[in-house]
PDB file of N, CA and C in Angstrom:
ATOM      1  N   UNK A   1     -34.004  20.216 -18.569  1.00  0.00           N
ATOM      2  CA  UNK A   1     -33.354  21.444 -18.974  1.00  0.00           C
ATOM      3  C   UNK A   1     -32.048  21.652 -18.196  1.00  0.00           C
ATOM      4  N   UNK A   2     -32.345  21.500 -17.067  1.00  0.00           N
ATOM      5  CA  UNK A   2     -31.056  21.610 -15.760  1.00  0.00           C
ATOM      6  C   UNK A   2     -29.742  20.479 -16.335  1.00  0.00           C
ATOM      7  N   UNK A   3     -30.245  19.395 -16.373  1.00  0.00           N
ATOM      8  CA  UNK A   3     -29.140  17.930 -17.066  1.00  0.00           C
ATOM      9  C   UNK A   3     -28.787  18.300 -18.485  1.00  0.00           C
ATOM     10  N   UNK A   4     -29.397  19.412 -19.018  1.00  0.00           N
ATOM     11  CA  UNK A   4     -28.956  19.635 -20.577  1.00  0.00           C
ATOM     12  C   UNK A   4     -27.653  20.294 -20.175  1.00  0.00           C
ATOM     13  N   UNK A   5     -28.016  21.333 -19.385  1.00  0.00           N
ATOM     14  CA  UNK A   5     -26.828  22.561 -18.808  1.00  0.00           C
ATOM     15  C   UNK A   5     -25.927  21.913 -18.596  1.00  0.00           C
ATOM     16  N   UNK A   6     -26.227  21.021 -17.447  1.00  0.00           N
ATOM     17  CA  UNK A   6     -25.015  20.684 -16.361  1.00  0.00           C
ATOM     18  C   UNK A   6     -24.130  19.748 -17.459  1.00  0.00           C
ATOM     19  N   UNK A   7     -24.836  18.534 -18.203  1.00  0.00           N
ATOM     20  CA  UNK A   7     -24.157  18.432 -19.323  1.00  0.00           C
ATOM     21  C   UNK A   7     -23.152  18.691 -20.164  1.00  0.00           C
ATOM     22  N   UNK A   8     -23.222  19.715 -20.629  1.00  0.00           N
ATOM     23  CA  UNK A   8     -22.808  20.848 -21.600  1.00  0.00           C
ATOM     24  C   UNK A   8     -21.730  21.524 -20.971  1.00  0.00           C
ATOM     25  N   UNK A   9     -22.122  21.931 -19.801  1.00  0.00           N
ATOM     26  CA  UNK A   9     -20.821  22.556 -18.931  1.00  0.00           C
ATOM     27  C   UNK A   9     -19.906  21.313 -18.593  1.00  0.00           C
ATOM     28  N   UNK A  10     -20.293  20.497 -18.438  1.00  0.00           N
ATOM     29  CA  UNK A  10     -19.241  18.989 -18.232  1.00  0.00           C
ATOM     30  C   UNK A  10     -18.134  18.973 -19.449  1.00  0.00           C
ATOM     31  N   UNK A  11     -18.875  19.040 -20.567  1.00  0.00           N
ATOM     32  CA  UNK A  11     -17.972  18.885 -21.390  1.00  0.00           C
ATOM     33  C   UNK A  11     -17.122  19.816 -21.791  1.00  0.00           C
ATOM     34  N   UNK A  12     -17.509  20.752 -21.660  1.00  0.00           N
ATOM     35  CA  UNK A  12     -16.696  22.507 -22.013  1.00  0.00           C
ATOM     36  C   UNK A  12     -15.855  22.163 -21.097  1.00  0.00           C
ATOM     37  N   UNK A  13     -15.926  21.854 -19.713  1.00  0.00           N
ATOM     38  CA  UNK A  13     -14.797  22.466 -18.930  1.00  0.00           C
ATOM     39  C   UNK A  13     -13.971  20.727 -19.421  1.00  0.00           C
ATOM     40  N   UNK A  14     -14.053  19.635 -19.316  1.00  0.00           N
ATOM     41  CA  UNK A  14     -13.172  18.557 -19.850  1.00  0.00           C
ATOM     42  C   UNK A  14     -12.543  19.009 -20.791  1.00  0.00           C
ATOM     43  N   UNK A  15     -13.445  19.559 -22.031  1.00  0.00           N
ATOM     44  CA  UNK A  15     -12.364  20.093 -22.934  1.00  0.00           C
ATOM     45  C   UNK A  15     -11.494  21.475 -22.582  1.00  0.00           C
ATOM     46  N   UNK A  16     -11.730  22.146 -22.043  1.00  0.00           N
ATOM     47  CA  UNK A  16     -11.009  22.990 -21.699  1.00  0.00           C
ATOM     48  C   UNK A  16      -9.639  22.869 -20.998  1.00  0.00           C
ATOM     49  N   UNK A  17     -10.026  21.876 -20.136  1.00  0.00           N
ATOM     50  CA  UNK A  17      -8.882  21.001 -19.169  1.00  0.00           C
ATOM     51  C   UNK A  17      -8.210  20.001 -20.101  1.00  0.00           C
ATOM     52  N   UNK A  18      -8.603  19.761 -21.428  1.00  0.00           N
ATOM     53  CA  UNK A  18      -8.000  18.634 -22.233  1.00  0.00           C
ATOM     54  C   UNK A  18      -6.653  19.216 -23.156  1.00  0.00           C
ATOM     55  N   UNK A  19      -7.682  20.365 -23.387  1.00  0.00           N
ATOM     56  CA  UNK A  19      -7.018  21.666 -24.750  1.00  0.00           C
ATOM     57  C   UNK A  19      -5.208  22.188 -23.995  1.00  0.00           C
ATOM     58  N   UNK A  20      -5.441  22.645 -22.428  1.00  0.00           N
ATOM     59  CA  UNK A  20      -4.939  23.263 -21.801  1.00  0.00           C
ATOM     60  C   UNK A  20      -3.678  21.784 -21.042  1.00  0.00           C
ATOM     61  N   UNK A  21      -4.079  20.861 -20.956  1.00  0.00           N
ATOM     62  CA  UNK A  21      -3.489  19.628 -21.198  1.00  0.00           C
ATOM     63  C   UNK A  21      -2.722  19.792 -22.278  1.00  0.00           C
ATOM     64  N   UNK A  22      -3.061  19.332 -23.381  1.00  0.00           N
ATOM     65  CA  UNK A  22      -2.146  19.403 -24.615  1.00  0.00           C
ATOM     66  C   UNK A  22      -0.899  20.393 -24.745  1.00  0.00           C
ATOM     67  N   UNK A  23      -1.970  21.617 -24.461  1.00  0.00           N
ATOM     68  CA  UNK A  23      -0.497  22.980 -24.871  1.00  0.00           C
ATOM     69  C   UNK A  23       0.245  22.903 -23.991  1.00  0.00           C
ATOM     70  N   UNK A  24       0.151  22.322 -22.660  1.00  0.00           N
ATOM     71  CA  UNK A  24       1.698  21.996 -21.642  1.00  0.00           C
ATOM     72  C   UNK A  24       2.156  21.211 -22.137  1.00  0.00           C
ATOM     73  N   UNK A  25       1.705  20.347 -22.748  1.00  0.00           N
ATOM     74  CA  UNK A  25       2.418  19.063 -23.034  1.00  0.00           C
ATOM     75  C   UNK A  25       3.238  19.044 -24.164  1.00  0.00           C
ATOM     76  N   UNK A  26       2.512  20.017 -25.138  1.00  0.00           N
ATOM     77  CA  UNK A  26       3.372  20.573 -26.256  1.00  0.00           C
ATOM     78  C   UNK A  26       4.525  21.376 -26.020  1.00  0.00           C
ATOM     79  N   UNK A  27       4.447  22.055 -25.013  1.00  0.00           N
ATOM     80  CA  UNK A  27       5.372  23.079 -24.428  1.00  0.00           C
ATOM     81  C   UNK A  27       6.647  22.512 -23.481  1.00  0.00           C
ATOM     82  N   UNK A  28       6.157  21.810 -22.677  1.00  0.00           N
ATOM     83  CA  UNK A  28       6.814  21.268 -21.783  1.00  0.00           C
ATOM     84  C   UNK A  28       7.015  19.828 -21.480  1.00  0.00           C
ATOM     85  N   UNK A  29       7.127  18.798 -22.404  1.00  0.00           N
ATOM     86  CA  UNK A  29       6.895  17.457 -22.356  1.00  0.00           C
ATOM     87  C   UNK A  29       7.472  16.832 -21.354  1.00  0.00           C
ATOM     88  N   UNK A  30       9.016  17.166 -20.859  1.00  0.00           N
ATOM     89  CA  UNK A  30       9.744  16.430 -19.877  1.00  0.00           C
ATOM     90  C   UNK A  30       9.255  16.514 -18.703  1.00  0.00           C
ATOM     91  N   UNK A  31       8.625  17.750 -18.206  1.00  0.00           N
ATOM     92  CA  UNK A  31       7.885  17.936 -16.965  1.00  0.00           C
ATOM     93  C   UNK A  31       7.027  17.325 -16.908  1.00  0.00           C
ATOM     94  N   UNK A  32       5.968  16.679 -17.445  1.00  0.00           N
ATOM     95  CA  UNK A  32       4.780  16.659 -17.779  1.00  0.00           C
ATOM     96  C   UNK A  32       4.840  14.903 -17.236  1.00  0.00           C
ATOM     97  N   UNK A  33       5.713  14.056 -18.513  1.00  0.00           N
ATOM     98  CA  UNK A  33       6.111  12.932 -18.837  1.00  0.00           C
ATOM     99  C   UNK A  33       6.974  12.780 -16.671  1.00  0.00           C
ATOM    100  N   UNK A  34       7.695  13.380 -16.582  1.00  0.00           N
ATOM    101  CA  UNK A  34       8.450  12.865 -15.737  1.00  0.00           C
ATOM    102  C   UNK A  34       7.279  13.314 -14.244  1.00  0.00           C
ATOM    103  N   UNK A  35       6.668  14.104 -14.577  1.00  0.00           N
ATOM    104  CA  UNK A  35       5.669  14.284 -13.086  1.00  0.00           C
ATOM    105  C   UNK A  35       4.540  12.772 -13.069  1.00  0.00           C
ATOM    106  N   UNK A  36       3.752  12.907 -14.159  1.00  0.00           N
ATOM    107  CA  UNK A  36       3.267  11.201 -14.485  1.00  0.00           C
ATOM    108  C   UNK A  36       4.016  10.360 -14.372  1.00  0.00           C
ATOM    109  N   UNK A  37       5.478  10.018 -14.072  1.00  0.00           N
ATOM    110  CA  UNK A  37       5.757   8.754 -14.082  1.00  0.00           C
ATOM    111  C   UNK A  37       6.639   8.957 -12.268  1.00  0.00           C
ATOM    112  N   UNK A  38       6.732   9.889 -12.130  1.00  0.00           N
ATOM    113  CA  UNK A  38       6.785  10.075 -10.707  1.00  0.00           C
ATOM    114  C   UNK A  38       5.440   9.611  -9.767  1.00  0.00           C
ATOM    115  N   UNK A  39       4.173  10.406 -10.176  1.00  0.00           N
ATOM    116  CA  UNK A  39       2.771   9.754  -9.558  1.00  0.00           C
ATOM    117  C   UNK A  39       2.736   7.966  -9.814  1.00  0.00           C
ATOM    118  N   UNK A  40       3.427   7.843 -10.858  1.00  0.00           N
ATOM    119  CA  UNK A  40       3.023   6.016 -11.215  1.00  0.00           C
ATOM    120  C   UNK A  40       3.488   5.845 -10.116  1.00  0.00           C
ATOM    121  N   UNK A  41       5.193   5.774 -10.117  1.00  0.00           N
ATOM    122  CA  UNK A  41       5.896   4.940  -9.496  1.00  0.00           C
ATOM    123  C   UNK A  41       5.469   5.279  -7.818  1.00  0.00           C
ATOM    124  N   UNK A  42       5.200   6.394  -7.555  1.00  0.00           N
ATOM    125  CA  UNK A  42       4.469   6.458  -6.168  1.00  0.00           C
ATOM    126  C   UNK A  42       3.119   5.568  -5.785  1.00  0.00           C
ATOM    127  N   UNK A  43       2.347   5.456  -6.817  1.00  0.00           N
ATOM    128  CA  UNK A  43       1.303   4.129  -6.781  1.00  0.00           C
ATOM    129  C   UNK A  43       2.036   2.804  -6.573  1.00  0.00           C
ATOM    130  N   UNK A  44       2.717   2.517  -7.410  1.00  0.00           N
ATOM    131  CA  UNK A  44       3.586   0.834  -7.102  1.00  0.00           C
ATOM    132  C   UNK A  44       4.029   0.998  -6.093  1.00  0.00           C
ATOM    133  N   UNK A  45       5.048   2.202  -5.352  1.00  0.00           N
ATOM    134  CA  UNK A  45       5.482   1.983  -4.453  1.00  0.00           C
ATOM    135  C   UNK A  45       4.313   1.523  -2.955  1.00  0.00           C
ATOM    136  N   UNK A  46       3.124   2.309  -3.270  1.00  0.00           N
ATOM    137  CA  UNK A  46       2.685   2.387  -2.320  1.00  0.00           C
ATOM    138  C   UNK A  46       1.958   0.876  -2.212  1.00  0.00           C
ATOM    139  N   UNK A  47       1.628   0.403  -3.484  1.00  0.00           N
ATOM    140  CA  UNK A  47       0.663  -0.818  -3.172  1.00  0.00           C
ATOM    141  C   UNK A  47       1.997  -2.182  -2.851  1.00  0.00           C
ATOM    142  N   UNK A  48       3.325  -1.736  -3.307  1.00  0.00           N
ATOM    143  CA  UNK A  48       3.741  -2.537  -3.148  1.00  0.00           C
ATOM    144  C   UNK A  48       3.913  -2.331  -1.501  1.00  0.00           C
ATOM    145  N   UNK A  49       4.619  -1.734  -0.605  1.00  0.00           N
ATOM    146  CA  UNK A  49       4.382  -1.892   0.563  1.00  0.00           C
ATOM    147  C   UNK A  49       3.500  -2.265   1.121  1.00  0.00           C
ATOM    148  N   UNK A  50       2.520  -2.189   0.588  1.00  0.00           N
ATOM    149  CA  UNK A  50       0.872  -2.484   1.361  1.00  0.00           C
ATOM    150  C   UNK A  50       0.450  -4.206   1.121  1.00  0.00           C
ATOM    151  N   UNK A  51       1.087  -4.111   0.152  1.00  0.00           N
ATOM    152  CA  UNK A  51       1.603  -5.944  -0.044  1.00  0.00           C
ATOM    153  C   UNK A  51       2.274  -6.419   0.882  1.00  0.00           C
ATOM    154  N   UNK A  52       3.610  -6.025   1.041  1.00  0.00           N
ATOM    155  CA  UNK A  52       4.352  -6.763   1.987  1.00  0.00           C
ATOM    156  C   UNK A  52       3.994  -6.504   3.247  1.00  0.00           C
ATOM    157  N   UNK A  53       3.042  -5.948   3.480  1.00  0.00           N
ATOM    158  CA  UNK A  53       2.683  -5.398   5.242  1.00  0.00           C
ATOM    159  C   UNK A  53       1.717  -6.021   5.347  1.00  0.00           C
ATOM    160  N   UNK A  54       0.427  -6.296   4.550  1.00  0.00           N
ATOM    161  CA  UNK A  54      -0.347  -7.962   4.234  1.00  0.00           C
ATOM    162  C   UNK A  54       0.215  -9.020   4.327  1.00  0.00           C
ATOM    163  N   UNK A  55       1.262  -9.375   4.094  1.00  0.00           N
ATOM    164  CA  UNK A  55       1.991 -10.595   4.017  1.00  0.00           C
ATOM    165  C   UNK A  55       2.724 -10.518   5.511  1.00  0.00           C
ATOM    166  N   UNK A  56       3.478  -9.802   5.894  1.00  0.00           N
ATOM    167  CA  UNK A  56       3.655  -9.768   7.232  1.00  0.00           C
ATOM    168  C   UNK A  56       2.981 -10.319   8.271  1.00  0.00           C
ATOM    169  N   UNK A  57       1.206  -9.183   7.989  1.00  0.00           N
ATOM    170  CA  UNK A  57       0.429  -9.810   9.172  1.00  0.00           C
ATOM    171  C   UNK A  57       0.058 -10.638   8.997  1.00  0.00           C
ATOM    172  N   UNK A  58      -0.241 -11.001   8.494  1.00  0.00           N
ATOM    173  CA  UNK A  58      -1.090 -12.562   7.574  1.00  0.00           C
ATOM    174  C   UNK A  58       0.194 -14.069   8.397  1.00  0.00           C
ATOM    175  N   UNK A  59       1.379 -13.574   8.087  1.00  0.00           N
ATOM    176  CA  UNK A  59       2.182 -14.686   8.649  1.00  0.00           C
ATOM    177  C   UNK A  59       2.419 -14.656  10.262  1.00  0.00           C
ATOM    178  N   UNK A  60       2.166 -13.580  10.991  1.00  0.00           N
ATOM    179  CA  UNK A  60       2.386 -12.913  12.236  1.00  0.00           C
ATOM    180  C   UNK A  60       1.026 -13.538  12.839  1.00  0.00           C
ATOM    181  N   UNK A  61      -0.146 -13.275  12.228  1.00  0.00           N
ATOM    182  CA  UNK A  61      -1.511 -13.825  12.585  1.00  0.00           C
ATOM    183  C   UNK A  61      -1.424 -15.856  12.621  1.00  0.00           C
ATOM    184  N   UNK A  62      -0.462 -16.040  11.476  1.00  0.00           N
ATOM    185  CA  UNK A  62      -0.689 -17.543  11.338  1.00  0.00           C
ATOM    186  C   UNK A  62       0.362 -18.030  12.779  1.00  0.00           C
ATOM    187  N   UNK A  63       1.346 -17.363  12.690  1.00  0.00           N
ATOM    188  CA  UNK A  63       1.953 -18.134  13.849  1.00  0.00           C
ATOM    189  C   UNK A  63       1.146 -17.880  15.154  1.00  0.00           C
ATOM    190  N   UNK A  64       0.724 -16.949  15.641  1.00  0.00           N
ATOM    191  CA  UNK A  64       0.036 -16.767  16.470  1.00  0.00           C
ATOM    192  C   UNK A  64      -1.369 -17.299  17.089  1.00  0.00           C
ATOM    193  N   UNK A  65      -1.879 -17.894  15.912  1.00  0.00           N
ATOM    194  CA  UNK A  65      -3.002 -18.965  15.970  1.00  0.00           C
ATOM    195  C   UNK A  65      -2.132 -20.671  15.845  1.00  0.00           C
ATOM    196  N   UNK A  66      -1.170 -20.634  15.554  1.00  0.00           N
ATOM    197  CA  UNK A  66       0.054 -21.416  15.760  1.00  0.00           C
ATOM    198  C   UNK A  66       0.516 -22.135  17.325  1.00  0.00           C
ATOM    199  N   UNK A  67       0.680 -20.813  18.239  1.00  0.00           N
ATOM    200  CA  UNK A  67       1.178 -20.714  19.463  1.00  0.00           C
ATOM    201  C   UNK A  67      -0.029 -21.521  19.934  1.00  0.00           C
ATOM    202  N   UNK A  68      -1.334 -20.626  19.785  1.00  0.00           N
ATOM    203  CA  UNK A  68      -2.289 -21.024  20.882  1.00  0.00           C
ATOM    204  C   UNK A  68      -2.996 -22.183  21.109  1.00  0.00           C
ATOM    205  N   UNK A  69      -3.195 -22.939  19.470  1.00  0.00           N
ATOM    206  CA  UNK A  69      -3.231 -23.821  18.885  1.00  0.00           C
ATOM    207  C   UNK A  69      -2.392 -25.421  19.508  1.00  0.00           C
ATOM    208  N   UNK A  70      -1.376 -25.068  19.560  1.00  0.00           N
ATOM    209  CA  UNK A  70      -0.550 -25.895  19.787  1.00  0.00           C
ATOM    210  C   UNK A  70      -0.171 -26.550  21.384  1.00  0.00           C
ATOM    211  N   UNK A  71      -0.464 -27.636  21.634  1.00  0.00           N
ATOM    212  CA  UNK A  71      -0.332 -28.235  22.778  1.00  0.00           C
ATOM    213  C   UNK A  71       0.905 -28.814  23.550  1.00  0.00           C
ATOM    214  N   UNK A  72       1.952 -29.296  22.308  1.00  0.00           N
ATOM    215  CA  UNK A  72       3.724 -29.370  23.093  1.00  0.00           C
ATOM    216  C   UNK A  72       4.164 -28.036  22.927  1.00  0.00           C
ATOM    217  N   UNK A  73       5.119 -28.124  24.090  1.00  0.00           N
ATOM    218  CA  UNK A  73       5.674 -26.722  24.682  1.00  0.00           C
ATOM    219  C   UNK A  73       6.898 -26.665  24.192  1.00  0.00           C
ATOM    220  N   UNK A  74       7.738 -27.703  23.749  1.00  0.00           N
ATOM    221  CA  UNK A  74       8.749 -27.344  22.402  1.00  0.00           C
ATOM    222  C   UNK A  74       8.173 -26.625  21.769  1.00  0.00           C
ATOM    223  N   UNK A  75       7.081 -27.085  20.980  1.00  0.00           N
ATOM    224  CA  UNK A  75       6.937 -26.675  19.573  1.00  0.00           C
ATOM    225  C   UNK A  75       6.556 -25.218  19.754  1.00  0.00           C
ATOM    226  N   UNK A  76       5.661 -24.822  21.059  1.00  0.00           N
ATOM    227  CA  UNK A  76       5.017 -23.651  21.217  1.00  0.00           C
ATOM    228  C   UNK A  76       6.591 -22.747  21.696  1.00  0.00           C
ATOM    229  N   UNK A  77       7.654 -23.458  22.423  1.00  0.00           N
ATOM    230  CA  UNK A  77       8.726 -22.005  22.309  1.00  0.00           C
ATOM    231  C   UNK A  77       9.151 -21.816  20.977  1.00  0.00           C
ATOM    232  N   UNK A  78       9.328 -22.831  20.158  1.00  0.00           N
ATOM    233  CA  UNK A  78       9.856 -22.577  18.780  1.00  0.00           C
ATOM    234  C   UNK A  78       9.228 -22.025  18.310  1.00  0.00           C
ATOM    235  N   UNK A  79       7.901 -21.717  18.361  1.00  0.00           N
ATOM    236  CA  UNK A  79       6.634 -20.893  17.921  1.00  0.00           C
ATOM    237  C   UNK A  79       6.811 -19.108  17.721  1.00  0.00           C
ATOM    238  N   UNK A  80       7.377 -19.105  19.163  1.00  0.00           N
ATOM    239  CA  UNK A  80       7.671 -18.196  19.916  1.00  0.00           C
ATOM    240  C   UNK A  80       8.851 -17.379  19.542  1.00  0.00           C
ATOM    241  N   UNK A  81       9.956 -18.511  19.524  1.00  0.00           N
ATOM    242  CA  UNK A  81      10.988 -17.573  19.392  1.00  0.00           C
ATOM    243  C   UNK A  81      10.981 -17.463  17.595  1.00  0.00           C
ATOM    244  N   UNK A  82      10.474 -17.629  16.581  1.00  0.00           N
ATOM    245  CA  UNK A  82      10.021 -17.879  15.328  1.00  0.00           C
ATOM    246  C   UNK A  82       8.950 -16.125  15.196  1.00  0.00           C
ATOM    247  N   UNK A  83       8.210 -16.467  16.048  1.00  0.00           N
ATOM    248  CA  UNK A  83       6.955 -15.142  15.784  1.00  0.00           C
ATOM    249  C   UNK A  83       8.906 -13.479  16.570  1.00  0.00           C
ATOM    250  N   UNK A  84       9.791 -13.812  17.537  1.00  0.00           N
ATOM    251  CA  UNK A  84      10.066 -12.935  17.966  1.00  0.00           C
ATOM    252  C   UNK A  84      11.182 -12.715  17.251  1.00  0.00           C
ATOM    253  N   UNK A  85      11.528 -13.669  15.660  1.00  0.00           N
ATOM    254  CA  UNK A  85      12.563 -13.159  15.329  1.00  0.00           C
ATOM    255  C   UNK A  85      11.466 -12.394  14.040  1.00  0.00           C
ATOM    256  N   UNK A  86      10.602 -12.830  14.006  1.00  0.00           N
ATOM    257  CA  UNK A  86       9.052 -12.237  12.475  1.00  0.00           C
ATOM    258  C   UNK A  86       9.268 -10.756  13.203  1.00  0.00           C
ATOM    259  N   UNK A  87       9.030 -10.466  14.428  1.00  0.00           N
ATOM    260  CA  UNK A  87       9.012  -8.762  14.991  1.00  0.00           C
ATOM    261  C   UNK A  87       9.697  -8.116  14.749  1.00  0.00           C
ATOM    262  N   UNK A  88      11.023  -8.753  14.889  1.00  0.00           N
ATOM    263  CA  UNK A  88      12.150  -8.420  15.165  1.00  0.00           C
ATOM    264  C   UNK A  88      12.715  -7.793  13.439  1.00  0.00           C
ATOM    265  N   UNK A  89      12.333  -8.822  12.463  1.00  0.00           N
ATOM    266  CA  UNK A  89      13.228  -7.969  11.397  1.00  0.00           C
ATOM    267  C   UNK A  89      11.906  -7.918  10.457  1.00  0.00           C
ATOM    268  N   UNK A  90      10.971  -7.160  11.068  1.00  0.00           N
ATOM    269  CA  UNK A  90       9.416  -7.103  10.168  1.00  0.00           C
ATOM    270  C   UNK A  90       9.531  -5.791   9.363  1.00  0.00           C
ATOM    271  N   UNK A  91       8.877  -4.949   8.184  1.00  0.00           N
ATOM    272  CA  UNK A  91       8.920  -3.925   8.211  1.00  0.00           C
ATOM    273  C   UNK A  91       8.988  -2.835   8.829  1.00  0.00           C
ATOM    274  N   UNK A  92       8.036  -3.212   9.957  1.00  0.00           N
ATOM    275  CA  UNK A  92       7.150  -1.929  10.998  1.00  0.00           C
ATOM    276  C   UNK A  92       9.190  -1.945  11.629  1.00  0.00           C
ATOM    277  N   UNK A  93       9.596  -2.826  11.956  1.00  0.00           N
ATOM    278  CA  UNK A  93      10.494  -2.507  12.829  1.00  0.00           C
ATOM    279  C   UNK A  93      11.176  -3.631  14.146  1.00  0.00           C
ATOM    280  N   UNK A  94      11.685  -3.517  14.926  1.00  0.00           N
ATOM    281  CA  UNK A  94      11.811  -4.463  16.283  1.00  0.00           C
ATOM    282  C   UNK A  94      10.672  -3.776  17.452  1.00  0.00           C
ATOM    283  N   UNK A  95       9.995  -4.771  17.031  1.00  0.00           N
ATOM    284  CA  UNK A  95       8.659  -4.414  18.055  1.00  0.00           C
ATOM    285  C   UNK A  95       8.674  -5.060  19.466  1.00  0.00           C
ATOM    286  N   UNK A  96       8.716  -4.563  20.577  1.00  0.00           N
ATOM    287  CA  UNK A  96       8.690  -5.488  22.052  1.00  0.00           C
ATOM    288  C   UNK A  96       7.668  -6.020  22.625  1.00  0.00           C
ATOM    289  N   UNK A  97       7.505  -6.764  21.858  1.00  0.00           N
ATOM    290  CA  UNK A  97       5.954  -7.292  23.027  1.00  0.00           C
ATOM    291  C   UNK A  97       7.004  -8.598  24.148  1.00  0.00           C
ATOM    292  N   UNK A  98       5.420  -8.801  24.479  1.00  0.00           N
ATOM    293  CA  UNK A  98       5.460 -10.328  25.489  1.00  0.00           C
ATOM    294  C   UNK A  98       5.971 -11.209  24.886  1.00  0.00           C
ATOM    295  N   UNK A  99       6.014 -12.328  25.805  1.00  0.00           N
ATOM    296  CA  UNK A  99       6.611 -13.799  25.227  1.00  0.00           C
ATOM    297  C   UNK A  99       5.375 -14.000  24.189  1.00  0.00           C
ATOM    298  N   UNK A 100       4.173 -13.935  23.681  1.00  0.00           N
ATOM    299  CA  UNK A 100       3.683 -14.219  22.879  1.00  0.00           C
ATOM    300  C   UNK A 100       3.602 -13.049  21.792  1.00  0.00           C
ATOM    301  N   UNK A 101       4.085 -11.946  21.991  1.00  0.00           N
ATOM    302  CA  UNK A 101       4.457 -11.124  20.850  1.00  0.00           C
ATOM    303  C   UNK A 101       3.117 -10.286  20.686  1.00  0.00           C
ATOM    304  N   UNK A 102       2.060 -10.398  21.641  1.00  0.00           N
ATOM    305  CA  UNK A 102       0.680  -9.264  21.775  1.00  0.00           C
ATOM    306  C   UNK A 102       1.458  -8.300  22.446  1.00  0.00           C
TER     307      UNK A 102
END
């Protein structure tokens, strides 16, 4: 009896919120249209940063298992100065760490 209600009120208020949807939209389309495509493009924006800040650490992590990894000390400053130019022009910014960039 309770799931019949709660039911029933589900759908009244969707439609109510659907109905009341429409008549802005009838009324006011440019607002409507341009606030939805404002929320989109705030989604892409956001996953797209969240991409390139994955890709960042992901390459920041590889050199760094790179450094420690690595047994000639050429290769490990080139390592080095490689991970301190990655800090240096990364999204986050010019970050100061140590010679190993922790």
């Amino acid at each position: 009896m309770i799931s019949k209600w709660l039911n029933s009120l589900k759908i009244y208020s969707l439609s109510v919120i659907a109905v009341h949807f429409f008549i802005i939209t009838f009324f006011f389309p440019k607002i409507v249209f341009s606030t939805i495509a404002m929320v989109l493009l705030l989604i892409v924006m956001y996953v797209w940063v969240d991409l390139i800040h994955t890709i960042e650490e992901a390459h920041r992590k590889d050199l760094l298992n790179l450094i420690y990894t690595s047994t000639c000390q050429e290769t490990i400053d080139l390592l080095c100065y490689e991970l301190y130019l990655h800090d240096e022009n990364s999204l986050v910014g010019h970050r100061p760490f140590n010679r190993h960039g922790i």
